[in-house]
Protein backbone atom coordinates (compact mmCIF):
# COMPACT_ATOMS: atom_id res chain seq x y z
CA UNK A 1 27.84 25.35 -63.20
CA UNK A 2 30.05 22.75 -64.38
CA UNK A 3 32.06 23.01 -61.46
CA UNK A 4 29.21 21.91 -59.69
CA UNK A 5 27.83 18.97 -61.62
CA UNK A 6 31.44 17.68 -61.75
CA UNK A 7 31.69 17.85 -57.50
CA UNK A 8 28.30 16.20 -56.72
CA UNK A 9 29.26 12.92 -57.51
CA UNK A 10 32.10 13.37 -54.97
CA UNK A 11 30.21 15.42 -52.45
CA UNK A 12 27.58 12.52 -52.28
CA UNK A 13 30.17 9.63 -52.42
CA UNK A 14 31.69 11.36 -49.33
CA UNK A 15 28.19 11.76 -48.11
CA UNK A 16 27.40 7.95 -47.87
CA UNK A 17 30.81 7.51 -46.72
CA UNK A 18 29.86 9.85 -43.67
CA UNK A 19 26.35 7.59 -43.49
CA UNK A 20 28.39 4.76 -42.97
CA UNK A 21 30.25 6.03 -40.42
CA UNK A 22 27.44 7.48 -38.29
CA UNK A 23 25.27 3.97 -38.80
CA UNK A 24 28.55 2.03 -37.84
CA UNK A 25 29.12 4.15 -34.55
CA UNK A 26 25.27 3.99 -33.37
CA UNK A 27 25.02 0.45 -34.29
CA UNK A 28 27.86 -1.09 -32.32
CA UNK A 29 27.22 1.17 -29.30
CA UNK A 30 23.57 -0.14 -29.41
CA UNK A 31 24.46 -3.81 -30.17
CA UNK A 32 22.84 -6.76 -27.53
CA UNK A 33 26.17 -8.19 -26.35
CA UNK A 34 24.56 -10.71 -24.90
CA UNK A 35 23.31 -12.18 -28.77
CA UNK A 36 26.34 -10.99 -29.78
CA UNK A 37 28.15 -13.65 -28.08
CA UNK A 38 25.63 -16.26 -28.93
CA UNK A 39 25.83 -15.44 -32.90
CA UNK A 40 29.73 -15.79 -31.80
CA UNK A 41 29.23 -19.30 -30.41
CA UNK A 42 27.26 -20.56 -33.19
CA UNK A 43 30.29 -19.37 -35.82
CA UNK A 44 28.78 -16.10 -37.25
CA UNK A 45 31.78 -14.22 -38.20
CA UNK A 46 30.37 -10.64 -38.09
CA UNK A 47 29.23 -11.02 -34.88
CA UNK A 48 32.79 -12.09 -33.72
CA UNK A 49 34.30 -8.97 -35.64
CA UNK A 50 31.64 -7.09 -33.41
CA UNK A 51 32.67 -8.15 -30.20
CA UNK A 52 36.66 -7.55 -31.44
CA UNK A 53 36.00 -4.20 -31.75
CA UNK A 54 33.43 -3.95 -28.37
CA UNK A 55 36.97 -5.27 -26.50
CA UNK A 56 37.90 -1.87 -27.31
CA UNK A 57 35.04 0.38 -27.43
CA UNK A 58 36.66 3.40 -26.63
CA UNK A 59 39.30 3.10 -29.81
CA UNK A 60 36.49 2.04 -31.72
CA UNK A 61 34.16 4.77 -31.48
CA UNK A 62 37.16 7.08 -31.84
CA UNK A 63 38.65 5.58 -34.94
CA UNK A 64 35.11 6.10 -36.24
CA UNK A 65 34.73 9.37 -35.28
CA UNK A 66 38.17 10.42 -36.51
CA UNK A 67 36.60 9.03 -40.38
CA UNK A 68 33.92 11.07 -39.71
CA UNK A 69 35.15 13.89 -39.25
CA UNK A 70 37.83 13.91 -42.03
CA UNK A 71 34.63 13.13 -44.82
CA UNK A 72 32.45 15.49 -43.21
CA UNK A 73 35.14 18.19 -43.27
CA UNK A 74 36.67 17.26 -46.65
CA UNK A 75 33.15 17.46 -48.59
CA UNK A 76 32.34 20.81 -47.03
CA UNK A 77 35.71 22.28 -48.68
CA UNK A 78 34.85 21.05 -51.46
CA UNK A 79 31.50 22.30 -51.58
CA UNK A 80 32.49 25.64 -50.45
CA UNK A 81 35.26 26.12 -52.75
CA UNK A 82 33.09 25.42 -55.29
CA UNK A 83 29.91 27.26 -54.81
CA UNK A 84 32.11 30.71 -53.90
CA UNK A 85 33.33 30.87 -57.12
CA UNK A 86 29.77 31.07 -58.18
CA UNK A 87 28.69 33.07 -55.26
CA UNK A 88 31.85 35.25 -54.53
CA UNK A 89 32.12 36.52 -50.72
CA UNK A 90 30.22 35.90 -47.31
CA UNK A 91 27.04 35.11 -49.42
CA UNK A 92 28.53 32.24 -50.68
CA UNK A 93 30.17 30.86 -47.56
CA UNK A 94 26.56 30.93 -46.17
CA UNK A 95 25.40 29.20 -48.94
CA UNK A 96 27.96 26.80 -48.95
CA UNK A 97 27.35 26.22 -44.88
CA UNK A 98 23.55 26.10 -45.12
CA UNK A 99 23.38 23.72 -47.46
CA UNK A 100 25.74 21.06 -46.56
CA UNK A 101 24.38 21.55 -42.65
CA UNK A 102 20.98 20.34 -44.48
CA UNK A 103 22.44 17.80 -46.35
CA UNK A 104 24.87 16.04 -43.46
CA UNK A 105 22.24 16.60 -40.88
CA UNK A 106 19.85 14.57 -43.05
CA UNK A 107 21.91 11.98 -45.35
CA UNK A 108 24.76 11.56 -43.22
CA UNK A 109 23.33 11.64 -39.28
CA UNK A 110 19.79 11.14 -38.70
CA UNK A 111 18.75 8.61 -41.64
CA UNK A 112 21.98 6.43 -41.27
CA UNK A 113 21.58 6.40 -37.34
CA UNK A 114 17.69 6.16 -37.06
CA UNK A 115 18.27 2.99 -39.42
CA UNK A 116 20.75 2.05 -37.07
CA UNK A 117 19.03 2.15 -34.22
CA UNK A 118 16.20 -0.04 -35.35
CA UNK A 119 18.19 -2.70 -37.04
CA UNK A 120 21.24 -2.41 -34.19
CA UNK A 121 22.36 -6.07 -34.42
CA UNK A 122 22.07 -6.96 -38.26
CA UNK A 123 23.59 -3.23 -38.91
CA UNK A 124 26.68 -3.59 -36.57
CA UNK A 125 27.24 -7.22 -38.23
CA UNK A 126 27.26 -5.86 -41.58
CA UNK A 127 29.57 -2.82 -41.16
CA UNK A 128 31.84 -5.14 -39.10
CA UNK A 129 34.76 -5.30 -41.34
CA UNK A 130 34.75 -1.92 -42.59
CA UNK A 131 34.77 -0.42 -38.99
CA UNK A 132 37.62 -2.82 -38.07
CA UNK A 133 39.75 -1.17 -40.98
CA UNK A 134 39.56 1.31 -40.06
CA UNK A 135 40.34 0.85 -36.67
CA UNK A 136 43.71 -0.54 -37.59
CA UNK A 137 44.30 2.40 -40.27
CA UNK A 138 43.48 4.86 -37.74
CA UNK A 139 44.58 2.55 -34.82
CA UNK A 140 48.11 4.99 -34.37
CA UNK A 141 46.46 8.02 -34.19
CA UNK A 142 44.15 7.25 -31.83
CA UNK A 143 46.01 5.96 -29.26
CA UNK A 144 48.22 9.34 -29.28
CA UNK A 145 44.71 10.98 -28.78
CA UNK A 146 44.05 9.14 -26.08
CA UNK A 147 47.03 9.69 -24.33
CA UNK A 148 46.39 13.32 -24.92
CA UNK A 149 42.73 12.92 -23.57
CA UNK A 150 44.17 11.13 -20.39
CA UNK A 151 47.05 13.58 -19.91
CA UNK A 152 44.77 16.90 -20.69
CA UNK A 153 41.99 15.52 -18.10
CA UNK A 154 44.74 14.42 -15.84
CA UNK A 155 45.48 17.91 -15.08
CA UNK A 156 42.07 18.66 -13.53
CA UNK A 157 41.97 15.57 -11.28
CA UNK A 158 40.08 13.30 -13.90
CA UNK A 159 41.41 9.65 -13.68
CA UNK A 160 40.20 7.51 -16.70
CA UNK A 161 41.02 3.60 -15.95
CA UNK A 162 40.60 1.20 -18.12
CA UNK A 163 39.08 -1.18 -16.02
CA UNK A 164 35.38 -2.46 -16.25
CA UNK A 165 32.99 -1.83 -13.70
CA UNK A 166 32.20 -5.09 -12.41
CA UNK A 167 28.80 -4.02 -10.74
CA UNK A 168 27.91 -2.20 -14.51
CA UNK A 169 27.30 -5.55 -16.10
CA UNK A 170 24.25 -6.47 -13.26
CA UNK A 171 22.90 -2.92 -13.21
CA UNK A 172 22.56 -3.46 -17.04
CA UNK A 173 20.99 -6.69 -16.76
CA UNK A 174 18.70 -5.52 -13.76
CA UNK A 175 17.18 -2.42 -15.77
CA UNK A 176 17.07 -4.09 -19.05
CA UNK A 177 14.52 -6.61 -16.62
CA UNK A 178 12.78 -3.54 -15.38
CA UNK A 179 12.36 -1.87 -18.37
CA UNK A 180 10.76 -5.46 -20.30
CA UNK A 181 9.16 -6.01 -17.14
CA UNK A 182 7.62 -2.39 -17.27
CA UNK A 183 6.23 -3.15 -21.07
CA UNK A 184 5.07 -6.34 -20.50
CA UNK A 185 7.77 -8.18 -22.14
CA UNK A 186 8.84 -10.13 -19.15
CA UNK A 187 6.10 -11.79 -16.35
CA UNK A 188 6.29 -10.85 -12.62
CA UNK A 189 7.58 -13.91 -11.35
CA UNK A 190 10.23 -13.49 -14.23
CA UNK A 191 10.81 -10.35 -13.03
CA UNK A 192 11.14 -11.74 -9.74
CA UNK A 193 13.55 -14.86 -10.48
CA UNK A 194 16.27 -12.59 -12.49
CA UNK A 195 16.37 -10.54 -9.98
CA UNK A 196 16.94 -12.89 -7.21
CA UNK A 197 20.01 -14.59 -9.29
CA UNK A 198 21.68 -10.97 -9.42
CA UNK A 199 20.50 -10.32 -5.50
CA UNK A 200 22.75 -13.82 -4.23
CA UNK A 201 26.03 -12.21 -4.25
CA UNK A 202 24.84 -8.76 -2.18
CA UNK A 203 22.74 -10.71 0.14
CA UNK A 204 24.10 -12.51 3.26
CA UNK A 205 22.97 -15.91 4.76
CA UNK A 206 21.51 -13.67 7.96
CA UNK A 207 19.16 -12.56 5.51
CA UNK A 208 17.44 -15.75 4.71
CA UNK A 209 18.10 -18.05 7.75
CA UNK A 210 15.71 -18.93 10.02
CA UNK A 211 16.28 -17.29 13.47
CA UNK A 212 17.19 -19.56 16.36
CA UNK A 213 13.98 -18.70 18.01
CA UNK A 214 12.45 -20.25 15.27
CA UNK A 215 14.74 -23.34 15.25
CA UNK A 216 13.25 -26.61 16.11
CA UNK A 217 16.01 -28.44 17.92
CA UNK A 218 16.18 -32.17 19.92
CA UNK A 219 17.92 -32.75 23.12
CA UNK A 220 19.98 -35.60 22.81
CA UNK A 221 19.73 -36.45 26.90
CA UNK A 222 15.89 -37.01 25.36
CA UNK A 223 14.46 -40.75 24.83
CA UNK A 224 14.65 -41.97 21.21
CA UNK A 225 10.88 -42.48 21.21
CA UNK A 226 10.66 -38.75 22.45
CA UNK A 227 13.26 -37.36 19.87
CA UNK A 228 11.23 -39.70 17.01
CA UNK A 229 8.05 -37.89 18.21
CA UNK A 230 9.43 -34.64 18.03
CA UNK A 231 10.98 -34.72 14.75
CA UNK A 232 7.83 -35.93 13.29
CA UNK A 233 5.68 -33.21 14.52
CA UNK A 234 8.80 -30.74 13.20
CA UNK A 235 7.86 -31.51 9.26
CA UNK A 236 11.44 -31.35 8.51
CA UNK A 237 14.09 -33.33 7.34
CA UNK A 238 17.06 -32.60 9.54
CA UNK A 239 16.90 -31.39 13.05
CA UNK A 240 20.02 -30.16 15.15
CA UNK A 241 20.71 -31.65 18.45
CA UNK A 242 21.87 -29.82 21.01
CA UNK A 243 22.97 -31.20 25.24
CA UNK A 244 22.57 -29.59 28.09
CA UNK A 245 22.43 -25.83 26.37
CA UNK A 246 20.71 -25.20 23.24
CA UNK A 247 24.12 -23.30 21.81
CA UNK A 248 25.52 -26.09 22.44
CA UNK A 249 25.10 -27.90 19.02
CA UNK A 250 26.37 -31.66 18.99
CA UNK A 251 25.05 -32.81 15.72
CA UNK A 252 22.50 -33.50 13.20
CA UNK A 253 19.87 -35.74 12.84
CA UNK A 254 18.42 -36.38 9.21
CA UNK A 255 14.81 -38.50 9.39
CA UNK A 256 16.28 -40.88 6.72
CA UNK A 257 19.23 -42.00 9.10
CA UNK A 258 16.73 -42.05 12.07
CA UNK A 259 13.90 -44.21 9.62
CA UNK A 260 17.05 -46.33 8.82
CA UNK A 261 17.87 -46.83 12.35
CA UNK A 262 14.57 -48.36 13.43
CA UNK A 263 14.02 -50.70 10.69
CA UNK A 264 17.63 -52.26 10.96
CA UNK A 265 16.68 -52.13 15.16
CA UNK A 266 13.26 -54.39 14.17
CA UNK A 267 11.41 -51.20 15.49
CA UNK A 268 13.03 -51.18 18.94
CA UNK A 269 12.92 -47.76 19.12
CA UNK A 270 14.22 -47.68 22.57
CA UNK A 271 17.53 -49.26 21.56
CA UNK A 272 18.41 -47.04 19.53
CA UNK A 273 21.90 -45.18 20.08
CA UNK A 274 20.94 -41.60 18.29
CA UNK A 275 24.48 -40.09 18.93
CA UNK A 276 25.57 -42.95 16.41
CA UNK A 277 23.21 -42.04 13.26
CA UNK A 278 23.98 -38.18 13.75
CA UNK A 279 26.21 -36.32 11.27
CA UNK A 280 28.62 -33.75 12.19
CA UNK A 281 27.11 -29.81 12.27
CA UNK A 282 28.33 -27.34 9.51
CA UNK A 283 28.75 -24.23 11.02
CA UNK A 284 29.34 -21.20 8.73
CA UNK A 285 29.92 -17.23 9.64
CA UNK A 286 26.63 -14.84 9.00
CA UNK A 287 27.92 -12.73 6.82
CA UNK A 288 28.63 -15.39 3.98
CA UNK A 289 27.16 -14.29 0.72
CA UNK A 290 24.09 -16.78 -0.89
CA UNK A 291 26.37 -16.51 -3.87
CA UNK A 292 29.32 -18.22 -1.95
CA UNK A 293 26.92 -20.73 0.10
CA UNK A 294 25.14 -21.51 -2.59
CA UNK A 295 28.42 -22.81 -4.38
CA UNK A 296 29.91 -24.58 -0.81
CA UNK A 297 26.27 -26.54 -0.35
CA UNK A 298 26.73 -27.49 -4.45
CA UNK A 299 30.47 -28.22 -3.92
CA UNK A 300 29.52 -30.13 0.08
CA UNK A 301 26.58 -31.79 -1.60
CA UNK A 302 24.86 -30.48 1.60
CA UNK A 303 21.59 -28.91 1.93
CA UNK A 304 22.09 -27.59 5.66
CA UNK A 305 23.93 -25.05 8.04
CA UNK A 306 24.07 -24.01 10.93
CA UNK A 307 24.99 -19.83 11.33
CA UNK A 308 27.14 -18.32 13.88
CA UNK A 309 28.14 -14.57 14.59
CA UNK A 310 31.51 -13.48 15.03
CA UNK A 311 31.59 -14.91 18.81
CA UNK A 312 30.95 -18.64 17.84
CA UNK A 313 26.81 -17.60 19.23
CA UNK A 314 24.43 -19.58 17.42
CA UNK A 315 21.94 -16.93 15.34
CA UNK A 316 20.10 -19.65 13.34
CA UNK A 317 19.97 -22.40 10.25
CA UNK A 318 20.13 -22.23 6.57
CA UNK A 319 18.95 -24.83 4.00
CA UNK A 320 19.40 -24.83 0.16
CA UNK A 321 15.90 -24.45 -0.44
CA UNK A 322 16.01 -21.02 1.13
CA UNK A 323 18.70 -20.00 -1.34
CA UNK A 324 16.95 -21.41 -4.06
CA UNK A 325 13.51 -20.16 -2.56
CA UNK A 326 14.98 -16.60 -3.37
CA UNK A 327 15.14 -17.21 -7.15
CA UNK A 328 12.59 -18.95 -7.99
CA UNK A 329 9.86 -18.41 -4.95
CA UNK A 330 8.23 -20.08 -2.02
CA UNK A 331 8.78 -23.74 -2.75
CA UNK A 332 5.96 -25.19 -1.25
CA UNK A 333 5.27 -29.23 -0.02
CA UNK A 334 2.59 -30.74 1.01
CA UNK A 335 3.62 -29.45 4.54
CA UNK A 336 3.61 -25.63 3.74
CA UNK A 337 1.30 -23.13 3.35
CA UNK A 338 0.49 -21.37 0.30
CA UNK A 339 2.25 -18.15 1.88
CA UNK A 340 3.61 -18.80 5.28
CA UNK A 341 2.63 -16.05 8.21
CA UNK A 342 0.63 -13.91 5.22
CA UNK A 343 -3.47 -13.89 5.09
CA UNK A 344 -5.37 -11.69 3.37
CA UNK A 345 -8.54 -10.23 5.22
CA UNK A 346 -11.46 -9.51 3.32
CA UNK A 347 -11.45 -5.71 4.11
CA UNK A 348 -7.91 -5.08 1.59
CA UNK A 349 -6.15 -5.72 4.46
CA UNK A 350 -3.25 -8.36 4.86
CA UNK A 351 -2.47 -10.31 8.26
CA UNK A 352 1.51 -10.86 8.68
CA UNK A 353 3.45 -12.38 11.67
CA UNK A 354 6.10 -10.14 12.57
CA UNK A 355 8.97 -12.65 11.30
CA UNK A 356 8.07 -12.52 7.76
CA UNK A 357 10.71 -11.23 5.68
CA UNK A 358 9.91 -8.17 3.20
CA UNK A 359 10.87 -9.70 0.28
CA UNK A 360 8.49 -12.93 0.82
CA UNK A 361 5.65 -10.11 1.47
CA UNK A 362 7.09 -7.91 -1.79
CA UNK A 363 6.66 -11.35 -3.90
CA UNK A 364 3.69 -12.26 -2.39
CA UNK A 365 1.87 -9.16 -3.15
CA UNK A 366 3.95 -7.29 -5.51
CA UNK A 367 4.34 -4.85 -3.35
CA UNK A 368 7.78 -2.99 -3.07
CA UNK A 369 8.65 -2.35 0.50
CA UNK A 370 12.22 -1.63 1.06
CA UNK A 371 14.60 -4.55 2.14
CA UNK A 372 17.86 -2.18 2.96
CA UNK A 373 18.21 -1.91 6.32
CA UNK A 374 15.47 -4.67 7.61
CA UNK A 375 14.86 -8.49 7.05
CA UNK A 376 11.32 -8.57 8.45
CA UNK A 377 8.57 -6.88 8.07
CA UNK A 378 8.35 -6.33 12.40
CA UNK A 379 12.10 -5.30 11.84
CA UNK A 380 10.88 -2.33 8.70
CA UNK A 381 8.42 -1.39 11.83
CA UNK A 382 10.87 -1.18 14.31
CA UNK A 383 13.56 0.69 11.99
CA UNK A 384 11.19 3.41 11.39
CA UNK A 385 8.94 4.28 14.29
CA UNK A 386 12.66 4.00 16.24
CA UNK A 387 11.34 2.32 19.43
CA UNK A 388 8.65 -1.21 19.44
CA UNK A 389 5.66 -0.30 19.48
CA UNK A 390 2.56 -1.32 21.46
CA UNK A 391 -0.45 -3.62 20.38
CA UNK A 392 -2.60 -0.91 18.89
CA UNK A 393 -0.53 1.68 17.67
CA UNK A 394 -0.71 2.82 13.82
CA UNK A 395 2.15 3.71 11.36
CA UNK A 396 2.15 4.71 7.96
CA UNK A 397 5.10 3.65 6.28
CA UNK A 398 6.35 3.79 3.09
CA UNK A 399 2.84 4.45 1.80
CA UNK A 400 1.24 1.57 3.92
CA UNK A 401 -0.41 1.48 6.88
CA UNK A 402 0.98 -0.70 9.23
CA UNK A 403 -1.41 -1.69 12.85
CA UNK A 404 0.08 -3.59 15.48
CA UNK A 405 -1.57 -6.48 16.06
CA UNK A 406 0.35 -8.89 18.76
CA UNK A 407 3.58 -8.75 20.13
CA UNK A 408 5.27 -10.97 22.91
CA UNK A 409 7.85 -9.01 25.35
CA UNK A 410 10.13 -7.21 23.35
CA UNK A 411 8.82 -8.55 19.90
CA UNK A 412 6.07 -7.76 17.27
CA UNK A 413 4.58 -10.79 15.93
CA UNK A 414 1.58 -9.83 14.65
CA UNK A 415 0.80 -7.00 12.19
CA UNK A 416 -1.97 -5.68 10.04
CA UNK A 417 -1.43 -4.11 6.91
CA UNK A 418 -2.98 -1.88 4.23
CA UNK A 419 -1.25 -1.21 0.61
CA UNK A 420 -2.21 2.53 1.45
CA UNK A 421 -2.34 4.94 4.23
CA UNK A 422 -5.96 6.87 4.82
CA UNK A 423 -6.95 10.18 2.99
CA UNK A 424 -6.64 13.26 5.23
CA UNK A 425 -10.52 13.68 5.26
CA UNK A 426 -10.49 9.35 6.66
């Protein structure tokens, strides 16, 4: 018996040792690197310990698993050499085994993690310098383990680099959104504008532009008062001007210039020489990323282009407000509609031209059509029925019902759409 009195001291100092460890390892595993780094910026030193050791994770977690281990396994010893002197054979192994199991399961695992896990941050801070002793005690060892690790998993094919996974860091950030956005946390149109900031570098140009059949375009062979009439009707800014053949793209004519033009001409329009007042065309390839455009119309201090393919073909134009328009939303003027090509019908049913893309419509109504392998909403038609369909026909798709409405030759352009498809009985 006093055998035993004299080892519990030890048995629980080696106990809360073993505590430590486990809250240390759950803490820094769960610890927002994100306000890590800010606590870093604004001089908290624990925080900057934490991210040391997060440079490292994987020699981290095993330096503090190593500890673990060696407590856990010393104070069972101890405890069983102990308690079989008093309990001689099997009986008191079991003894021994039962009742540290009960002891390290509660004192040593699930209280010191559980308090881990709500306190993550301020945890991980605190047991900063600790942890990164023993990371350079331990340091040696674990390295050699490692190479074992690598060599041992090696020999069945398993390659373990140490290279981050670049595309990690955005799925992170993209379900952390989901999963606020999914408790309320974080507002749709939040929801909305994170994920269009992560979306710029996987999305190309082609995916936002408007099409060339959309394109409002002067002919410079046109009178000025003509070209003046038609780029006021247009609503927009900058119009490209094209001779003889509409691929054949001379230049660019921004209102401003044009405005300027007529007051320095005392409003003798016909004088004007437009060819003068236009600004070279910025031609860029369709498969340019928003990411990089967006950075070449911030570095250009442009706001326009005009997109080829990979045969110099004109496909169509795209502005800086589309880029931006894919963060933050429609960006609507005085000369826009609320939701352009999108009416709602008073029967739960929504009106869409054909050239609406999906993710306007997703935004629009929250709905969450897929965007993979179509722009458009006509182009999601097309893509699944496999052939265009006639003015009339019904498909259900992607749990809406989708009626053809309008289309012109070989393009829909009208559509009619319900957020679900009929009941059997219906």
């Amino acid at each position: 018996m006093a055998a035993i009195m004299a080892l519990a001291p030890i048995v629980f100092g080696l106990l809360a040792l073993s505590a430590l460890f486990s809250a240390a390892e759950t803490s820094l595993t769960g610890a927002s690197r994100a306000r890590m780094h800010q606590l870093e910026r604004d001089g908290d030193r624990g925080a900057r310990r934490v991210n040391r050791l997060l440079t490292d994770q994987e020699t981290m977690i095993g330096a503090v698993l190593l500890g673990n281990n060696l407590i856990n396994i010393l104070a069972s010893a101890l405890t069983t050499q102990v308690i079989t002197h008093a309990i001689p054979g099997a009986w008191g192994v079991a003894a021994a085994t039962g009742l540290m199991t009960v002891l390290v399961l509660v004192f040593a695992e699930v209280l010191p993690k559980t308090l881990a896990i709500l306190r993550s941050d301020d945890v991980a801070r605190f047991l900063s310098g600790p942890t990164l002793l023993v990371v350079k005690v331990f340091g040696p060892i674990i390295y050699t383990i490692q190479y074992v690790v690598r060599k041992t998993l090696g020999l069945f094919g398993v390659r373990l680099g140490m290279e981050m996974d670049v595309l990690a860091a955005h799925e992170e950030i993209r379900g952390a959104v989901e999963y606020h956005h999914s408790e309320g946390l974080v507002e749709t149109h939040d929801r909305w504008m994170l994920g269009g900031v992560l979306d710029l570098a996987e999305m190309d140009v082609s995916e936002v532009m408007v099409h060339r059949t959309s394109v409002i375009m002067l002919d410079a062979s046109a009178p000025p008062r003509e070209m003046l009439a038609e780029a006021l009707d247009s609503g927009h800014s900058r119009l490209p001007v094209y001779r003889d053949d509409p691929e054949n793209i001379v230049g660019v004519l921004h209102a401003r210039d044009l405005l300027q033009a007529i007051a320095d001409a005392d409003g003798r329009i016909e004088t004007l020489d437009v060819a003068a007042i236009m600004r070279d065309a910025w031609f860029i390839p369709e498969t340019t990323s928003l990411k990089d455009q967006l950075a070449a119309f911030l570095k250009r201090q442009a706001h326009f282009a005009l997109v080829v393919d990979e045969y110099g073909a004109l496909q169509g134009l795209v502005t800086l407000e589309d880029i931006l328009e894919e963060i933050v939303g429609e960006i609507e003027d005085e000369h826009d509609d609320a939701v352009p090509g999108v009416r709602p019908g008073a029967d739960g049913s929504v009106k869409v031209e054909g050239s609406v893309t999906i993710r306007d419509l997703n935004r629009a109504l929250n709905w969450d059509l897929p965007d993979e392998e179509a722009v458009t909403v006509a182009g999601l038609l097309i893509h699944e029925a496999r052939r265009i369909p006639e003015v009339g026909q019904t498909f259900t798709v992607h749990r809406h019902r989708f009626l053809v409405t309008e289309r012109k030759a070989n393009q829909v352009t009208g559509l009619e759409i319900w957020p679900a498809p009929p009941s059997a009985d219906d």
